[in-house]
N, C-alpha and C. Protein backbone atom coordinates (compact mmCIF):
# COMPACT_ATOMS: atom_id res chain seq x y z
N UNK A 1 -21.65 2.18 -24.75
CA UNK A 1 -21.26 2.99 -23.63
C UNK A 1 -20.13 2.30 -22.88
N UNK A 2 -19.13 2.78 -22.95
CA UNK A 2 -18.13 2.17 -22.17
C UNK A 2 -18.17 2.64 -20.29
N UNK A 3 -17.53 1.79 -19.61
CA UNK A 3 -17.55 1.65 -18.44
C UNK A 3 -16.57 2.54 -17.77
N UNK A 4 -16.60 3.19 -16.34
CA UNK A 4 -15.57 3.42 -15.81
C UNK A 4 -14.71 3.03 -14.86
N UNK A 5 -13.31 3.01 -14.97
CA UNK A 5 -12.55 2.02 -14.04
C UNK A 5 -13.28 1.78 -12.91
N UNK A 6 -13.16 2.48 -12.57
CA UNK A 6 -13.90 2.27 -10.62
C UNK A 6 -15.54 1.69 -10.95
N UNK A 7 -16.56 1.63 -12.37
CA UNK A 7 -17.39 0.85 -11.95
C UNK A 7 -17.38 -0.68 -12.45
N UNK A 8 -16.31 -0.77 -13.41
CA UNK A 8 -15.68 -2.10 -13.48
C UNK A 8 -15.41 -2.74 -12.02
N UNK A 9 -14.15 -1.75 -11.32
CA UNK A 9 -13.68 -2.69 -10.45
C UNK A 9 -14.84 -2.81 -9.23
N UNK A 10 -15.77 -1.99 -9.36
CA UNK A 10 -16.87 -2.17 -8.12
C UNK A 10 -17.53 -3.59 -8.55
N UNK A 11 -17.82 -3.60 -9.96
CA UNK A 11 -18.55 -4.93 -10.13
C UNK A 11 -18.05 -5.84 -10.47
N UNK A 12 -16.56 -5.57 -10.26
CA UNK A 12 -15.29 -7.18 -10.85
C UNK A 12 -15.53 -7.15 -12.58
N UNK A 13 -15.84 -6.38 -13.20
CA UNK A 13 -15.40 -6.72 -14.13
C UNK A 13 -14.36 -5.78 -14.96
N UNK A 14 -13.53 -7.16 -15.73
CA UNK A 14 -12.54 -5.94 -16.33
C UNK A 14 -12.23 -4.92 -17.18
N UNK A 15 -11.60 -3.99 -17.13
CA UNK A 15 -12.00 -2.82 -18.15
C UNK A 15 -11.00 -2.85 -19.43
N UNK A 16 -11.46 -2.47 -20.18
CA UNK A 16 -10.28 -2.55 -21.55
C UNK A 16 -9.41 -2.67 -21.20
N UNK A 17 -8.56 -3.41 -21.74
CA UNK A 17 -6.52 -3.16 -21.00
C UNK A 17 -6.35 -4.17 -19.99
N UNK A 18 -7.69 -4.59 -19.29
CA UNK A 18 -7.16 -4.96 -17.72
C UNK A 18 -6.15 -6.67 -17.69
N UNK A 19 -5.50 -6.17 -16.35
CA UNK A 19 -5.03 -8.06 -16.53
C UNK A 19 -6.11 -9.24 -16.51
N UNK A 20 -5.69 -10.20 -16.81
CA UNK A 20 -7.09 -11.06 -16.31
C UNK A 20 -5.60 -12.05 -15.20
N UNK A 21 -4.86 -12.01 -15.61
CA UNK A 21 -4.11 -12.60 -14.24
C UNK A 21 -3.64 -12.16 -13.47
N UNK A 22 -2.87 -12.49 -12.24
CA UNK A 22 -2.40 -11.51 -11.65
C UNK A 22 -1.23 -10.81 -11.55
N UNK A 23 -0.94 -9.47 -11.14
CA UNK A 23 -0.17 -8.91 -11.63
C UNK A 23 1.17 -8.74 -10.32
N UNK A 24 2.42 -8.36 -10.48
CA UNK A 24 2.92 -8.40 -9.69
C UNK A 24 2.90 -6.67 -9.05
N UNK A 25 3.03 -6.49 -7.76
CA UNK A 25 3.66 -5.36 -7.63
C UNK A 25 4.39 -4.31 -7.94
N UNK A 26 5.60 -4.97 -8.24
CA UNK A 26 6.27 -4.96 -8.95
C UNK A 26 6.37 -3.97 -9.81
N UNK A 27 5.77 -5.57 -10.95
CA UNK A 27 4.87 -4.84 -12.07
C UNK A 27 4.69 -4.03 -12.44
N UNK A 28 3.24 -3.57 -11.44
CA UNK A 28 2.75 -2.03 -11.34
C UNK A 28 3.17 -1.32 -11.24
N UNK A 29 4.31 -0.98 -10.47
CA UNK A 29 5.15 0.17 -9.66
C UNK A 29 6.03 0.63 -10.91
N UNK A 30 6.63 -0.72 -11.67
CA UNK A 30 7.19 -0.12 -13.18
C UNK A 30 6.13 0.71 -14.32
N UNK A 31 5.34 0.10 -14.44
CA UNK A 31 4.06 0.21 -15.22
C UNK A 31 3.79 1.46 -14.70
N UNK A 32 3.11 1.82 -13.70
CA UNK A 32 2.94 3.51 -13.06
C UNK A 32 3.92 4.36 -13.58
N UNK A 33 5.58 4.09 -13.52
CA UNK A 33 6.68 4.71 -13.14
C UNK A 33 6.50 5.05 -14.87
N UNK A 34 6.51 3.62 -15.57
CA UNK A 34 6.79 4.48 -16.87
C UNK A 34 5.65 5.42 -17.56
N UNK A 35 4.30 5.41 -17.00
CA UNK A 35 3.01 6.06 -17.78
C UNK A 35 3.07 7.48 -17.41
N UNK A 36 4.03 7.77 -16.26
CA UNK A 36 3.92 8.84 -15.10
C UNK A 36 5.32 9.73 -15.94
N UNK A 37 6.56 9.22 -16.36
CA UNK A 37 7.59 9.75 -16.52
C UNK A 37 7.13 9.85 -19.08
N UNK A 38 5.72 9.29 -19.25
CA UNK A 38 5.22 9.07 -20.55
C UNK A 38 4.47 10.63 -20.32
N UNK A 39 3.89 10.83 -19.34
CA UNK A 39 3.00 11.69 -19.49
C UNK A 39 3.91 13.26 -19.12
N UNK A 40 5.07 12.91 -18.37
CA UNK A 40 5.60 14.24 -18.27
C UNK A 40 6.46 14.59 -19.64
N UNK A 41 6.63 13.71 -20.00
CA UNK A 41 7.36 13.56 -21.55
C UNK A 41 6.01 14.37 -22.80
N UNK A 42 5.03 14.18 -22.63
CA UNK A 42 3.93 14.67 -23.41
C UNK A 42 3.99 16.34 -22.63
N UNK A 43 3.70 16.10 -21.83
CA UNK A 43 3.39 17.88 -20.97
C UNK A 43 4.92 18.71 -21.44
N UNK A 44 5.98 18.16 -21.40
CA UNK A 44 7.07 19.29 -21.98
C UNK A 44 6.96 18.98 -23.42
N UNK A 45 6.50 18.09 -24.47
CA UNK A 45 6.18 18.42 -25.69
C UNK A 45 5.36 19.66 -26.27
N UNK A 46 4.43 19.19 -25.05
CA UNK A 46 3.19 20.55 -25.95
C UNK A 46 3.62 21.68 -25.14
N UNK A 47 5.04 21.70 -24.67
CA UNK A 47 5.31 22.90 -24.28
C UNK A 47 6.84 23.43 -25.02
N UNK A 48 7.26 22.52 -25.84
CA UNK A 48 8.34 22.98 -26.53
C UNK A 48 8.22 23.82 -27.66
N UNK A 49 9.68 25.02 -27.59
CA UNK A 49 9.44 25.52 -28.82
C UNK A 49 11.00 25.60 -29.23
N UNK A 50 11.28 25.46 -30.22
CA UNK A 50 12.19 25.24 -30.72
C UNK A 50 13.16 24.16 -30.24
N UNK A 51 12.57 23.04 -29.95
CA UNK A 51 13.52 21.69 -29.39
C UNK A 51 13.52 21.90 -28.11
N UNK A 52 13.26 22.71 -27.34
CA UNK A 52 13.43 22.66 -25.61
C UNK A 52 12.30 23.83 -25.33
N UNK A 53 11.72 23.10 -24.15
CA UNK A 53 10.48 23.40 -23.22
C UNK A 53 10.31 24.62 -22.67
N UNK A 54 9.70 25.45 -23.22
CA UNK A 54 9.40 27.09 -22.60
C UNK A 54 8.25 27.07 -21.70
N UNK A 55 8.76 26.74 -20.69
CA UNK A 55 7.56 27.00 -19.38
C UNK A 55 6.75 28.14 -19.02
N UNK A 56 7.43 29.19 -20.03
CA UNK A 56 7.31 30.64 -19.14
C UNK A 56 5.58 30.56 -18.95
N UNK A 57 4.68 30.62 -20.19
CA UNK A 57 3.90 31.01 -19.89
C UNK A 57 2.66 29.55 -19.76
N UNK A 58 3.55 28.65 -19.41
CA UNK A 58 2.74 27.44 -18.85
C UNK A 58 2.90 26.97 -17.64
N UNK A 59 2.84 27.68 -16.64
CA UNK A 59 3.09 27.37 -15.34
C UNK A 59 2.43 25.98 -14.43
N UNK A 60 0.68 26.10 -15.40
CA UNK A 60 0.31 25.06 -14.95
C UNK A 60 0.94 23.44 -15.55
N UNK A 61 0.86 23.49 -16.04
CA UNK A 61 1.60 22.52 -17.19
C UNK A 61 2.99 22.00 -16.41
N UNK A 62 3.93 23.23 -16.29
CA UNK A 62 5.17 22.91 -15.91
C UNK A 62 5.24 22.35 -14.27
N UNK A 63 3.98 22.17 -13.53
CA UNK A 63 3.59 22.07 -12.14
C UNK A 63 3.07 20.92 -12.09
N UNK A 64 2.34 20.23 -13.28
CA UNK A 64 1.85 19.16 -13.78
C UNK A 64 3.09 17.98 -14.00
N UNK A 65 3.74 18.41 -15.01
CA UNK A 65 5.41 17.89 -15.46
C UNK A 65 5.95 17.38 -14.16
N UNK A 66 6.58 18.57 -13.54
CA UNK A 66 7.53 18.34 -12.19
C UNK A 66 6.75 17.31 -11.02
N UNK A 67 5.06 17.33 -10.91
CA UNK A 67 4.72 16.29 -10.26
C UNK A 67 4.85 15.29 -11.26
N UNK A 68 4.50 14.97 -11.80
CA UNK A 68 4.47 13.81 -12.20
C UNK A 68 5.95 12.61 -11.97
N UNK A 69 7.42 13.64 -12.69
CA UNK A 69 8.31 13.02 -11.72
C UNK A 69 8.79 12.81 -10.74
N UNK A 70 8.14 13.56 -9.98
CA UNK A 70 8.77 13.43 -8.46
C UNK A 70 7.35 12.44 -7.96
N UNK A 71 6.52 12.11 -8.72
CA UNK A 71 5.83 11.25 -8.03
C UNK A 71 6.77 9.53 -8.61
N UNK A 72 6.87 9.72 -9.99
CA UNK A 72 8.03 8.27 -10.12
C UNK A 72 9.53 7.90 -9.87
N UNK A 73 9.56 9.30 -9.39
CA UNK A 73 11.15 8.75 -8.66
C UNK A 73 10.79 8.65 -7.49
N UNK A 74 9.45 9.03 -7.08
CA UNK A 74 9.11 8.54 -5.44
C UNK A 74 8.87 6.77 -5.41
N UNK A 75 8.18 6.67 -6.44
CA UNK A 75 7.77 5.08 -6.61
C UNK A 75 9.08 4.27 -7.18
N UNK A 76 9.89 4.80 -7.65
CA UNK A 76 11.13 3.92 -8.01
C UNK A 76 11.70 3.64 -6.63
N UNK A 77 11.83 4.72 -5.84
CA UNK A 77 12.80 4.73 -4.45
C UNK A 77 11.68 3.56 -3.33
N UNK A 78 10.47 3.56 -3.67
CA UNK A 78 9.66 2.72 -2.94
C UNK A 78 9.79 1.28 -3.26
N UNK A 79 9.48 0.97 -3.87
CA UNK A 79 9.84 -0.35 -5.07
C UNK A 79 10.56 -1.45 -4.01
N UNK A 80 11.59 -1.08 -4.09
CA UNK A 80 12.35 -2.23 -3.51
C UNK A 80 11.95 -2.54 -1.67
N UNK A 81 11.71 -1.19 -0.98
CA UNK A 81 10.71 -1.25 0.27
C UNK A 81 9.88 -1.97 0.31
N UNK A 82 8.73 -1.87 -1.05
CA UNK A 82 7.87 -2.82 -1.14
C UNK A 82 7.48 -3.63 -1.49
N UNK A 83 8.40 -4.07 -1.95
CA UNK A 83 8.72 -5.54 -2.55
C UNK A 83 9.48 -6.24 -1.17
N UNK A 84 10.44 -5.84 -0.34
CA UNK A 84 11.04 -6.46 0.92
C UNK A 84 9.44 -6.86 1.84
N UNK A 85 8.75 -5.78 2.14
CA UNK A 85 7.96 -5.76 2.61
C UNK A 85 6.72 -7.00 2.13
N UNK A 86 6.33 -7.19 1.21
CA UNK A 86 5.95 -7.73 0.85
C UNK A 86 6.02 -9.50 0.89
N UNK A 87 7.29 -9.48 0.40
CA UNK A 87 8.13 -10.80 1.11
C UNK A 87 8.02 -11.62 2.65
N UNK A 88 8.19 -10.04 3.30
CA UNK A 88 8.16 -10.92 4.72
C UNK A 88 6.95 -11.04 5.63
N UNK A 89 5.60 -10.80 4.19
CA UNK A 89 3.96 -11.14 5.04
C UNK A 89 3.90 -12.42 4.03
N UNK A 90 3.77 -13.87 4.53
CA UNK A 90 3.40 -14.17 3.48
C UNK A 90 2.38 -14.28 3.35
């Protein structure tokens, strides 16, 4: 039976994949940015037909897609905020 993230991290332990060191901010914010701009890349696949993406009758899908990048060009534009930020607590 495998575990779920949140009851890993409730009981500290790590879940498949996890770091065991620590990770930077950073890091993450790339790591998010690229799984986020991976997964909108999958959602206009299973929506292509003939080499380019027919939304018509996938609205949910195509609502899915468009968040997903506007959530990593939100975190790209954050990034460097929080990384300054970060810096000046030490």
């Amino acid at each position: 039976m495998t575990e779920s993230i949140e009851t890993s991290e409730r009981e500290g332990v790590p879940y498949a994949g996890a770091h065991t060191v620590p990770v930077s901010h950073v890091d993450l914010i790339a790591r998010a940015v690229r799984l986020l701009r991976e997964d909108a890349e999958l959602l206009a696949e299973g929506a292509t037909i003939d080499g380019a993406p027919d939304w018509e009758n996938e609205s949910e899908a195509k609502e899915a897609h468009d968040e997903r990048l506007l959530v990593a060009r939100e975190l790209e534009l954050l990034a460097p905020a929080a990384v300054a930020a970060l810096r000046s607590h030490p």
